[in-house]
Protein backbone atom coordinates (compact mmCIF):
# COMPACT_ATOMS: atom_id res chain seq x y z
CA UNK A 1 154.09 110.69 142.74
CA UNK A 2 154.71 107.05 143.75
CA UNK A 3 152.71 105.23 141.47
CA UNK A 4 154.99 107.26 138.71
CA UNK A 5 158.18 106.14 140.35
CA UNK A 6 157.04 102.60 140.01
CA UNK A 7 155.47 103.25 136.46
CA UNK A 8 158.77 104.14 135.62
CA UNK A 9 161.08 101.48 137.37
CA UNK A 10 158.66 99.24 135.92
CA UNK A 11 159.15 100.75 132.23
CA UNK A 12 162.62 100.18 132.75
CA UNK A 13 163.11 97.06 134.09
CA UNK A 14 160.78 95.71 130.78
CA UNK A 15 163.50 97.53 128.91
CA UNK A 16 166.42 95.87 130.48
CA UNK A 17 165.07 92.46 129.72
CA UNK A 18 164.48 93.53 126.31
CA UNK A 19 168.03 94.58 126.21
CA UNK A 20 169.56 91.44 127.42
CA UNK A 21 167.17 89.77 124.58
CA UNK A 22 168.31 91.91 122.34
CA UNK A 23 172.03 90.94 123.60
CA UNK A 24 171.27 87.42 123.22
CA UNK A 25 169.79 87.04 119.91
CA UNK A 26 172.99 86.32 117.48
CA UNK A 27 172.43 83.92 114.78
CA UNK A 28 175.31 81.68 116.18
CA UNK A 29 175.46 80.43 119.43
CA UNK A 30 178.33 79.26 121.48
CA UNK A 31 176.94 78.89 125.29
CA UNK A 32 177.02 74.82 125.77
CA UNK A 33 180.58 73.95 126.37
CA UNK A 34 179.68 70.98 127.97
CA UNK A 35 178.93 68.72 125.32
CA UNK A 36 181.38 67.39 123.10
CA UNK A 37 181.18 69.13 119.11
CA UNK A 38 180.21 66.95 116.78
CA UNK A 39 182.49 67.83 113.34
CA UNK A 40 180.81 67.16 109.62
CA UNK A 41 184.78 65.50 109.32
CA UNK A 42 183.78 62.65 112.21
CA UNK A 43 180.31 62.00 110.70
CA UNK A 44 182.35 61.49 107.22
CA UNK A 45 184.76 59.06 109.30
CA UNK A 46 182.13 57.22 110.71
CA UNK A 47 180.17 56.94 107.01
CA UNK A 48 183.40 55.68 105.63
CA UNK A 49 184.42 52.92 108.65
CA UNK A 50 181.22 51.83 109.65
CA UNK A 51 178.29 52.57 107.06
CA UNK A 52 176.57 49.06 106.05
CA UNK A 53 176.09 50.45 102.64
CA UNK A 54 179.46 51.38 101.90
CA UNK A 55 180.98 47.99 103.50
CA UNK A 56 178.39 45.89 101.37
CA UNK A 57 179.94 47.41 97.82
CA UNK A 58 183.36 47.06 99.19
CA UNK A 59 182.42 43.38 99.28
CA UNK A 60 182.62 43.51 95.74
CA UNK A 61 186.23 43.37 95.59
CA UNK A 62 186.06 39.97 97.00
CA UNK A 63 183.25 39.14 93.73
CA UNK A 64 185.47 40.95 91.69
CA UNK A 65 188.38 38.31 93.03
CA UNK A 66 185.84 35.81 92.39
CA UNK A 67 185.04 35.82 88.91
CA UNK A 68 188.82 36.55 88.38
CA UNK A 69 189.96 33.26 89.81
CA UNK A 70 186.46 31.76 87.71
CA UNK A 71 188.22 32.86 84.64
CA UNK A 72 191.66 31.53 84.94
CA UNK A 73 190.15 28.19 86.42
CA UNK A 74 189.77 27.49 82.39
CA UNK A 75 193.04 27.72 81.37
CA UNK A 76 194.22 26.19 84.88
CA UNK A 77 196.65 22.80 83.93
CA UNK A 78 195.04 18.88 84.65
CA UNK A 79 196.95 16.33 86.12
CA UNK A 80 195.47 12.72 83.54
CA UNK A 81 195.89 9.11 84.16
CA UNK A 82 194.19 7.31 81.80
CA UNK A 83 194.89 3.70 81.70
CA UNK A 84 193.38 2.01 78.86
CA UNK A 85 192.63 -2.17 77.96
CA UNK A 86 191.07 -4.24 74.96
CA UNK A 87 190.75 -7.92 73.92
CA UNK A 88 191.49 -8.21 70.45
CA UNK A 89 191.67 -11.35 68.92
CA UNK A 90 194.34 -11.74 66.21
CA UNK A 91 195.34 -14.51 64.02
CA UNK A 92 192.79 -16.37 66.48
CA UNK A 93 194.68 -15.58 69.26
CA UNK A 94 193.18 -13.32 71.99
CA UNK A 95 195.21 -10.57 72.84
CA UNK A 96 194.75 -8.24 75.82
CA UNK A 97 196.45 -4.38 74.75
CA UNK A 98 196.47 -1.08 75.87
CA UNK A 99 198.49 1.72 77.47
CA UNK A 100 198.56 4.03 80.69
CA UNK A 101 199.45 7.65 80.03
CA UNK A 102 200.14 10.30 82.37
CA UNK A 103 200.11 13.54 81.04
CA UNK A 104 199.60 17.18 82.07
CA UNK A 105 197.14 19.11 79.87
CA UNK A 106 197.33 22.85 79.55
CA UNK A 107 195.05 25.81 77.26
CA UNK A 108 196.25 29.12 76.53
CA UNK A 109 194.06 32.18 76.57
CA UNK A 110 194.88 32.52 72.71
CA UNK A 111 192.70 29.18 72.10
CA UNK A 112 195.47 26.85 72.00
CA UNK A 113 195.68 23.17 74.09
CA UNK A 114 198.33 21.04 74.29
CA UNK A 115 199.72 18.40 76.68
CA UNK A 116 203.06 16.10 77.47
CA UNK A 117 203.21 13.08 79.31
CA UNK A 118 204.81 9.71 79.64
CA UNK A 119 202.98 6.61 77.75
CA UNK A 120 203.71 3.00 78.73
CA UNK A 121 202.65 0.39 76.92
CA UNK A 122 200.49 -2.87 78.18
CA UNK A 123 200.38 -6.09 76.66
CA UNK A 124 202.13 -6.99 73.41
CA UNK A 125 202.75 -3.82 71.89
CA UNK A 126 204.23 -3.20 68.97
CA UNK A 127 204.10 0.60 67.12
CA UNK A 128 206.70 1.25 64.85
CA UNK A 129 206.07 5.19 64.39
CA UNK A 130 206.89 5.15 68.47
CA UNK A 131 208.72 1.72 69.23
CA UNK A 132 206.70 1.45 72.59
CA UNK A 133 206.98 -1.86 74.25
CA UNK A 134 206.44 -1.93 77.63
CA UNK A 135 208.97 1.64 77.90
CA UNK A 136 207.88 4.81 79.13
CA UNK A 137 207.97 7.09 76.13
CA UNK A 138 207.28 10.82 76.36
CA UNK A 139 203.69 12.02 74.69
CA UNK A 140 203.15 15.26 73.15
CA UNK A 141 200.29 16.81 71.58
CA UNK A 142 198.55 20.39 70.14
CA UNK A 143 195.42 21.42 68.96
CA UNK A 144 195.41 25.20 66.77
CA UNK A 145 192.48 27.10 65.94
CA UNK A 146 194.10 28.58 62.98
CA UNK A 147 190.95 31.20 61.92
CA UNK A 148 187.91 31.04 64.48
CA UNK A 149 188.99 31.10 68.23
CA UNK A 150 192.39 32.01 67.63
CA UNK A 151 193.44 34.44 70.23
CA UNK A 152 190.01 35.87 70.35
CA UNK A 153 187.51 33.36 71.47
CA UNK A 154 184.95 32.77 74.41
CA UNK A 155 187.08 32.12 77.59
CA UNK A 156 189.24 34.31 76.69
CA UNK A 157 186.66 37.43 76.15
CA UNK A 158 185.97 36.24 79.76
CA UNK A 159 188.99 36.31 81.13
CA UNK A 160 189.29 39.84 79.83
CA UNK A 161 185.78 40.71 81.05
CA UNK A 162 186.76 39.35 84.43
CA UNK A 163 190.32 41.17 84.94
CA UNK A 164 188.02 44.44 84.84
CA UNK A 165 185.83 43.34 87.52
CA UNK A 166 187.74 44.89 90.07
CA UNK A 167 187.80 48.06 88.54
CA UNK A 168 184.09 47.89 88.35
CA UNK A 169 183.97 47.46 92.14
CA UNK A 170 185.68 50.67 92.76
CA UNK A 171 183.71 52.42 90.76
CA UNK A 172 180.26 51.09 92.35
CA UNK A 173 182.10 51.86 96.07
CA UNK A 174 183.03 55.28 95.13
CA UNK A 175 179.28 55.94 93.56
CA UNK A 176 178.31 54.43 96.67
CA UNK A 177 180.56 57.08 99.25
CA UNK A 178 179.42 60.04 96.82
CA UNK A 179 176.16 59.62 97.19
CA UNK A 180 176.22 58.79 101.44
CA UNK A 181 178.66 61.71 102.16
CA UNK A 182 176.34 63.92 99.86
CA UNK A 183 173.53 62.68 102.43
CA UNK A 184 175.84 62.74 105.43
CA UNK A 185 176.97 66.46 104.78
CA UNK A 186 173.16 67.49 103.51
CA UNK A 187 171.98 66.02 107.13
CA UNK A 188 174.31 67.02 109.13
CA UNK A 189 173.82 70.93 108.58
CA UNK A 190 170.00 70.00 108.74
CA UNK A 191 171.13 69.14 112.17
CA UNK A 192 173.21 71.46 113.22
CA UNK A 193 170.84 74.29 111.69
CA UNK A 194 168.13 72.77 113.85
CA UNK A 195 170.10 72.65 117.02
CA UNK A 196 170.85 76.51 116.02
CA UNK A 197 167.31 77.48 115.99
CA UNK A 198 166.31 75.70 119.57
CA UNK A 199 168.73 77.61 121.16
CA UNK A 200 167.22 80.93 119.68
CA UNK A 201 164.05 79.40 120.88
CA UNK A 202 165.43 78.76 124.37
CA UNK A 203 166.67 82.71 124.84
CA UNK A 204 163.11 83.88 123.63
CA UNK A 205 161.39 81.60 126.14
CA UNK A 206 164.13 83.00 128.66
CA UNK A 207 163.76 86.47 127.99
CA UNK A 208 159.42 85.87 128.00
CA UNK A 209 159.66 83.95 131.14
CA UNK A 210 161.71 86.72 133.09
CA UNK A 211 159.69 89.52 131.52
CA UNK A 212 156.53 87.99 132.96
CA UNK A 213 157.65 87.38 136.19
CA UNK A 214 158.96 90.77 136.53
CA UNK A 215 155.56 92.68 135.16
CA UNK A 216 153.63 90.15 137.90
CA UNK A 217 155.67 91.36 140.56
CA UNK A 218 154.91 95.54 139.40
CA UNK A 219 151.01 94.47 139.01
CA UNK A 220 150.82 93.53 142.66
CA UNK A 221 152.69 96.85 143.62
CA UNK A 222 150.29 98.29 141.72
CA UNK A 223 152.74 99.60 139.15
CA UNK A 224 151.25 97.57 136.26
CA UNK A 225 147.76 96.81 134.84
CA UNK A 226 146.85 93.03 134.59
CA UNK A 227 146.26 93.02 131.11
CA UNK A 228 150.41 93.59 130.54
CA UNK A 229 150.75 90.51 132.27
CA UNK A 230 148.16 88.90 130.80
CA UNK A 231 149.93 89.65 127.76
CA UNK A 232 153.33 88.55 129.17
CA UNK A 233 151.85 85.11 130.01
CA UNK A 234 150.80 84.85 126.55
CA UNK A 235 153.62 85.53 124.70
CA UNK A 236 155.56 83.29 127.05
CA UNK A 237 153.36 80.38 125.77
CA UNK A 238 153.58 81.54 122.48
CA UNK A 239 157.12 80.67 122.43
CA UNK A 240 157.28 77.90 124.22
CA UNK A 241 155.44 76.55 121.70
CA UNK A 242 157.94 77.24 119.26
CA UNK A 243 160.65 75.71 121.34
CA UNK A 244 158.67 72.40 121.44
CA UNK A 245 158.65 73.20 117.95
CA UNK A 246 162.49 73.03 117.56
CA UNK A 247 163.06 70.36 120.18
CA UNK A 248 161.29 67.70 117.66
CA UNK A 249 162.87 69.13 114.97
CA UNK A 250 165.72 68.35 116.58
CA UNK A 251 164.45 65.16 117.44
CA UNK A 252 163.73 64.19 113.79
CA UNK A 253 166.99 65.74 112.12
CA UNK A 254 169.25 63.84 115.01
CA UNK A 255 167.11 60.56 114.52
CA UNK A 256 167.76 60.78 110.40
CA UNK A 257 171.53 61.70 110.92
CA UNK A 258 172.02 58.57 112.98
CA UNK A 259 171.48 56.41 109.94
CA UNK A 260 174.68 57.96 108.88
CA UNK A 261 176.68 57.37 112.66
CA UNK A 262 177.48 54.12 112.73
CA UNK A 263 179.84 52.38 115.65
CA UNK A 264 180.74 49.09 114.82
CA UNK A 265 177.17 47.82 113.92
CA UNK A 266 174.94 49.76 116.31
CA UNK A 267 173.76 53.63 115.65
CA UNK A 268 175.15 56.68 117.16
CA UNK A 269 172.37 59.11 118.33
CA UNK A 270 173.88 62.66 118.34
CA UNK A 271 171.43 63.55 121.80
CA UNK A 272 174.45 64.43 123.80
CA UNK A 273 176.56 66.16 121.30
CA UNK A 274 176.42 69.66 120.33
CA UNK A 275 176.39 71.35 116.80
CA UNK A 276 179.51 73.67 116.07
CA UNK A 277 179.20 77.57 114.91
CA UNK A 278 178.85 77.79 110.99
CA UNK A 279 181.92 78.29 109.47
CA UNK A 280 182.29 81.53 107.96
CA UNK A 281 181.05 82.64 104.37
CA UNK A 282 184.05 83.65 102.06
CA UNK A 283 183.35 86.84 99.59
CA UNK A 284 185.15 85.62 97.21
CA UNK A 285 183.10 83.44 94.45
CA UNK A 286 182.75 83.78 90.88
CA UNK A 287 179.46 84.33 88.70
CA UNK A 288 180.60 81.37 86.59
CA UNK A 289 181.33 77.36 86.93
CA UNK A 290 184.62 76.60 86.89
CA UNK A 291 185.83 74.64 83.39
CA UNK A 292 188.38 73.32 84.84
CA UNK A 293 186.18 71.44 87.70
CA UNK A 294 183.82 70.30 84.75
CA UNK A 295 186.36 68.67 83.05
CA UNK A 296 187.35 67.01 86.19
CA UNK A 297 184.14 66.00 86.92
CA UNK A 298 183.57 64.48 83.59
CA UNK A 299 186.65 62.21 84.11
CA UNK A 300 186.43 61.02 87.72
CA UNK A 301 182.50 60.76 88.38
CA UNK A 302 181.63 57.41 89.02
CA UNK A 303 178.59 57.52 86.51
CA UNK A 304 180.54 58.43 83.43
CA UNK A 305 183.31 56.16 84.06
CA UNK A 306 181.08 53.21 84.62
CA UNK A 307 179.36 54.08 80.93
CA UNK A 308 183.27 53.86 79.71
CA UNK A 309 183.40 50.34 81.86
CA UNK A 310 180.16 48.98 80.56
CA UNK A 311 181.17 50.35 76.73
CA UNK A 312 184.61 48.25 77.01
CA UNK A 313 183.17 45.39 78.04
CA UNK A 314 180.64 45.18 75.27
CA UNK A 315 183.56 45.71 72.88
CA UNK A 316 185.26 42.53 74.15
CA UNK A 317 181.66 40.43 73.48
CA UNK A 318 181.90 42.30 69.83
CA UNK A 319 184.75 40.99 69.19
CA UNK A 320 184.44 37.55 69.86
CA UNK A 321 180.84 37.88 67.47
CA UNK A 322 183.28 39.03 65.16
CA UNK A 323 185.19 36.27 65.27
CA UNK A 324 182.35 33.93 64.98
CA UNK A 325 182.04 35.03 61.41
CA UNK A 326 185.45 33.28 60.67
CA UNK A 327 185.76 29.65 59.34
CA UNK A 328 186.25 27.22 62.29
CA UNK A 329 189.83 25.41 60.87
CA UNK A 330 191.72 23.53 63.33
CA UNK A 331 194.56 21.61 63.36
CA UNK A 332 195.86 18.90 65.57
CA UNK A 333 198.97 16.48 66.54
CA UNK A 334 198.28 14.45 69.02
CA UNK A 335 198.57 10.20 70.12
CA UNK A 336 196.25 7.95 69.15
CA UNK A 337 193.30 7.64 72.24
CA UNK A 338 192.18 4.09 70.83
CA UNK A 339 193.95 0.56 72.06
CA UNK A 340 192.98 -0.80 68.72
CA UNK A 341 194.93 1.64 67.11
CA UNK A 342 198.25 -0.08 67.87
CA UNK A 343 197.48 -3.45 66.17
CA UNK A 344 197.83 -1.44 63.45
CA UNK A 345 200.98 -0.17 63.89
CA UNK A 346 199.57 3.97 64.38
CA UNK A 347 201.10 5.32 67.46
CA UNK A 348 199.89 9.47 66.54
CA UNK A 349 197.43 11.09 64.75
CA UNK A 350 197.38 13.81 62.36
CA UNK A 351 194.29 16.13 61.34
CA UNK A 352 192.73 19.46 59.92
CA UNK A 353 189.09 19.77 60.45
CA UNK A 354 187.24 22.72 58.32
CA UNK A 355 183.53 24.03 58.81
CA UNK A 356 182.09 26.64 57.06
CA UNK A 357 178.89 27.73 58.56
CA UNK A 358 176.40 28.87 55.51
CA UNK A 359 173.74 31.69 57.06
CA UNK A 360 175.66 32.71 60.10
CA UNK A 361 172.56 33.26 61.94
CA UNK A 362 173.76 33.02 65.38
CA UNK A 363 176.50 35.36 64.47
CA UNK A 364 174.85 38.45 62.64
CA UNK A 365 172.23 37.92 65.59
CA UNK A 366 174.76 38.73 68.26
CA UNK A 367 176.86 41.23 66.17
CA UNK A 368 173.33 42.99 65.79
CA UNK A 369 172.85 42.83 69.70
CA UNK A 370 176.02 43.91 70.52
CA UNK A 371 176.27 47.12 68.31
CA UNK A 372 172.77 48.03 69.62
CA UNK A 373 174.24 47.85 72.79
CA UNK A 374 177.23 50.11 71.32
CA UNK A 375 175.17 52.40 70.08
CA UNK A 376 173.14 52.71 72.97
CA UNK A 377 175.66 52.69 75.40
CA UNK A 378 177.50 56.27 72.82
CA UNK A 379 174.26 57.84 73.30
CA UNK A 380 174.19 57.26 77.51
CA UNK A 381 177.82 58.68 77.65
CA UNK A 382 176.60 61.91 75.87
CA UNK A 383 173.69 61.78 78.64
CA UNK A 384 175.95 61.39 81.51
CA UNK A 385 178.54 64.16 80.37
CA UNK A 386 175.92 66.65 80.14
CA UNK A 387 173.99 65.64 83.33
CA UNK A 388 177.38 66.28 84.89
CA UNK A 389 177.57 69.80 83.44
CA UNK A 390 174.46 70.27 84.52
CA UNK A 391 175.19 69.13 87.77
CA UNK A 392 178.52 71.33 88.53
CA UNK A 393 176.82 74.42 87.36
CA UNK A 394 173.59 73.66 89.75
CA UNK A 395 175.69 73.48 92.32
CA UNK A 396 177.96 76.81 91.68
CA UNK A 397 174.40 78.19 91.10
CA UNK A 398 173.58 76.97 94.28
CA UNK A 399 176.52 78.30 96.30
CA UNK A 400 175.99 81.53 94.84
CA UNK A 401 172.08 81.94 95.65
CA UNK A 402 172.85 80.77 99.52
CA UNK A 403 176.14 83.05 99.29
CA UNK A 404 173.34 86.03 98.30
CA UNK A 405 171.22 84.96 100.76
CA UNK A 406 173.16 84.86 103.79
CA UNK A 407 174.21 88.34 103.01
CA UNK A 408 170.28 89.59 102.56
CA UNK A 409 169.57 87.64 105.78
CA UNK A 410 172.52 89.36 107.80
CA UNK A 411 171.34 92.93 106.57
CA UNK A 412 167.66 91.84 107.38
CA UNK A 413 168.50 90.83 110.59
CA UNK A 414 170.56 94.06 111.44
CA UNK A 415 167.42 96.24 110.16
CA UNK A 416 165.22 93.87 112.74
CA UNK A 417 167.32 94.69 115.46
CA UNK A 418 167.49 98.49 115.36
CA UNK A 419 164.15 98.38 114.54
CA UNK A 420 163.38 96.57 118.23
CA UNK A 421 165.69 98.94 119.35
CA UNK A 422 163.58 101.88 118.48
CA UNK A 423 160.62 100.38 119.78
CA UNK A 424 161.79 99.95 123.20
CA UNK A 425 163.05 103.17 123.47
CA UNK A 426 159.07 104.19 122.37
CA UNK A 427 157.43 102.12 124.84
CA UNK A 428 160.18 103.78 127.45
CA UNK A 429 158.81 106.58 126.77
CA UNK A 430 155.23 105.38 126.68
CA UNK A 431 154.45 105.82 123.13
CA UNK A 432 153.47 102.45 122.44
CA UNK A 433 152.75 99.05 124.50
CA UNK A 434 154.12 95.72 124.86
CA UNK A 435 152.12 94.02 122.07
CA UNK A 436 154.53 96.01 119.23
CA UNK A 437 157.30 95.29 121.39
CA UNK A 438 156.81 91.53 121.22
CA UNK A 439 156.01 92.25 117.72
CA UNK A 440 159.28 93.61 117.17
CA UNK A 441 161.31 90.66 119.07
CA UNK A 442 159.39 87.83 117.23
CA UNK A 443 161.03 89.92 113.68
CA UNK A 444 164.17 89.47 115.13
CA UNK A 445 163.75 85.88 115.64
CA UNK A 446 162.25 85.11 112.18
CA UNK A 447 165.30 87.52 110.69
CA UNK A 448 167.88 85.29 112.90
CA UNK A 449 165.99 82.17 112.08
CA UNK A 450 166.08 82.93 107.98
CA UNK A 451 170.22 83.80 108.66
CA UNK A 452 170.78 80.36 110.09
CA UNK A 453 168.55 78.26 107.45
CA UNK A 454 170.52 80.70 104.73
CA UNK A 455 173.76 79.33 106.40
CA UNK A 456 172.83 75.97 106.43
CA UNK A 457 171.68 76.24 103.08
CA UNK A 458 175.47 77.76 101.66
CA UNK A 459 177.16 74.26 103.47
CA UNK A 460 174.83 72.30 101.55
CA UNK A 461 175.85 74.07 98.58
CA UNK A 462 179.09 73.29 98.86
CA UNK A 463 178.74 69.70 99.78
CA UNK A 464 176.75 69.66 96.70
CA UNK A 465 179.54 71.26 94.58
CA UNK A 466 182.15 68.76 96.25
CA UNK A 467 180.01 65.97 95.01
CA UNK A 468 179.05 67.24 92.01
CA UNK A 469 182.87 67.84 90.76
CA UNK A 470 183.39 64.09 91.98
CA UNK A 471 185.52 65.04 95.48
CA UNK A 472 184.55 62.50 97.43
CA UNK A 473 185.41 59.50 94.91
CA UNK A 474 187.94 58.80 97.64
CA UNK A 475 187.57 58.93 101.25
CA UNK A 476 189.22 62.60 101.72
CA UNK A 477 190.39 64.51 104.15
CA UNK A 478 187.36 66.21 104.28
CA UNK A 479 188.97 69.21 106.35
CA UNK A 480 191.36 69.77 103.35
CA UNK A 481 189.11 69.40 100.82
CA UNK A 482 186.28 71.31 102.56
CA UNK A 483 189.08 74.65 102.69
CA UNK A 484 190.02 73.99 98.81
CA UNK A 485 186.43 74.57 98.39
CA UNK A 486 185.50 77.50 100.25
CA UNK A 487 188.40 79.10 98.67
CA UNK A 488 187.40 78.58 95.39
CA UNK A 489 184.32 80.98 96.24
């Protein structure tokens, strides 16, 4: 009659462990409230403030500055002296004549130079056109590409090229934070999934661990045979096994997401933070991609509107081969450069110069590179537009799989516990043995364990989505943005 009293204390204090476990097992935990919560919104911070990659492309502003202040250097005005002396004999008398200008020379984008000055003559000077003597007498001069180089020429296409440098540098930075917040946000529920599944792990090796030291205690009362605790034993290395498991996964999902924490220049380990409940799952999505968010996506991702860039700037080089195809024909008004010039009396100088190149080699060979390039450059754009179609509806496809899932995994999970349920109440009454009961809690681990890695999955969805509809081309609010999301699913 005793050993049946203890038989049965013994039956139910296995089933009162196996009803805290059962108590214990949610897919989200909340039990470490000593740790400060590491949010997806402060890893997003940190990528934007601190992340080397991110800083290095917003150096390209100052390049972009750069090439700007290279460009107008050309058309920048020069302070000229030029003070100029020659012998001449005359009438057998040597003569020494010359001037000294000071002038201020200028260009204008369009192609046009000019300058204006003061000129005072040296020596015995006499030019009627001018009357200089030894006077200061104002100078100025023009030169006018009247066909080739006239408004559209070389320095100019570069000036032009240059002004859009800086848009080019905002559009590399915000390819740049798309593609680290996609990796932040992918990580970090990597991380926080992992940290989810060693703490399942951790209640399992709690609830084993008591459960063995509880049958130990009946088989030297006598209540229990040793192979139950045998069996115990087992089963409690068995899962500590799998919570050394989770601890490196942990280890090797906190190490990657620390290439994404930056502080100042050193790395932020997450070791001593703790991962947050997944949010919850709306039921609202549609079976469709949004056309709307296409369409957006098409005009503010980064990789289109860099095709656009590159596509402009090749117009500006087809342009100037364009030009090249035009008669060079300048004119000019300007003082005479030479000493000699004013023994005979010539004070400016008058001109038109005309050449007519005959095969235009060099430029049908660059017209023929650039609209290659064009052509090239249409075809790329039609690329891009449709790998970001693809791209938005991978992603709603994506949300909607993990949406499916998590849903599949709750019920699954439900069915695992009732299912444990039942089998403790069996082995209560002795109609089966603790083998099938561990059978049944290691279900409702794997069924908890596919909920959380469905969960994680949906967040990545929607990072993906947020990416993919070109969200994150500035540094958001990622709270905000995050909510706008959800809600439209």
């Amino acid at each position: 009659m005793k050993m049946k009293f203890l038989v049965g204390v013994g039956m139910l204090m296995v089933c009162h462990v196996t009803s805290l476990w059962a108590q214990n097992v949610t897919p989200i935990s909340q039990e470490n409230n000593f740790k400060p919560v590491l949010t997806l919104s402060s890893v997003l911070t940190r990528v934007e403030k601190g992340h080397p990659l991110l800083r290095g492309r917003q150096t390209q502003k100052m390049v972009a500055s750069g090439k700007l202040l290279a460009a107008l250097g050309k058309f920048e005005p020069n302070l000229v002296n030029d003070w100029e002396l020659e012998r001449l004999v005359k009438n057998g008398k040597t003569t020494s004549v010359g001037f000294n200008d000071t002038l201020v020379e200028m260009r204008h984008p369009w192609g046009i130079k000019g300058f204006a000055g003061f000129r005072a003559g040296i020596g015995d000077v006499e030019v009627a056109d001018l009357g200089i003597n030894t006077t200061n007498q104002p100078l100025l001069g023009i030169v006018f590409p009247l066909l080739r180089g006239f408004i559209t020429n070389p320095d100019h296409a570069e000036l032009k090229k240059s002004s859009l440098a800086d848009r080019q540098a905002e559009l590399e930075i915000q390819q740049t934070r798309q593609d680290l917040y996609l990796g932040a946000a992918t990580q970090y529920w990597s991380w926080v999934s992992a940290c989810q599944l060693m703490k399942l792990q951790q209640q399992a090796v709690a609830v084993a661990e008591t459960r063995a030291a509880q049958l130990t205690k009946q088989a030297k009362a006598g209540a229990r045979a040793k192979f139950d605790v045998i069996e115990a034993h087992q089963e409690v290395q068995r899962r500590r096994d799998r919570l050394i498991k989770a601890q490196r996964q942990i280890d090797r999902e906190q190490y990657t997401l620390a290439l994404f924490l930056w502080e100042e220049d050193s790395l932020v380990i997450p070791e001593h933070m703790d991962a947050p409940p997944f949010p919850s799952v709306s039921s609202h999505y549609r079976l469709q991609p949004n056309e709307q968010d296409t369409r957006q996506a098409a005009t503010v991702r980064p990789e289109v509107q860099l095709v656009h860039l590159e596509a402009e700037l090749n117009d500006i080089d087809l342009e100037v081969a364009v030009n090249n195809f035009l008669p060079d024909l300048t004119v000019e008004a300007a003082p005479s450069r030479k000493p000699e010039d004013f023994v005979l009396g010539l004070g400016y100088r008058f001109g038109a110069q005309l050449r007519v190149p005959f095969l235009q080699r060099e430029a049908r060979g660059d017209q023929l590179q650039l609209k290659g390039k064009a052509q090239r450059l249409k075809l790329l754009e039609h690329y891009r537009l449709q790998q970001v179609s693809m791209d938005v509806a991978n992603a709603h496809s994506a949300i909607t799989r993990a949406h499916e899932r998590t849903q599949v995994a709750e019920q699954a999970f439900q069915l695992a516990k009732k299912l444990e349920k039942g089998e403790r109440t069996r082995f209560k009454l002795g109609a089966t043995t603790l083998l099938f009961v561990n059978l049944r809690e290691r279900n409702v681990l794997q069924a908890a364990e596919g909920w959380i890695v469905s969960m994680a999955d949906y967040q990545k969805a929607l990072a993906l989505y947020q990416w993919a509809i070109g969200e994150w081309v500035t540094a958001p609010s990622y709270a905000a943005r995050h909510k706008k999301t959800e809600e439209k699913f």
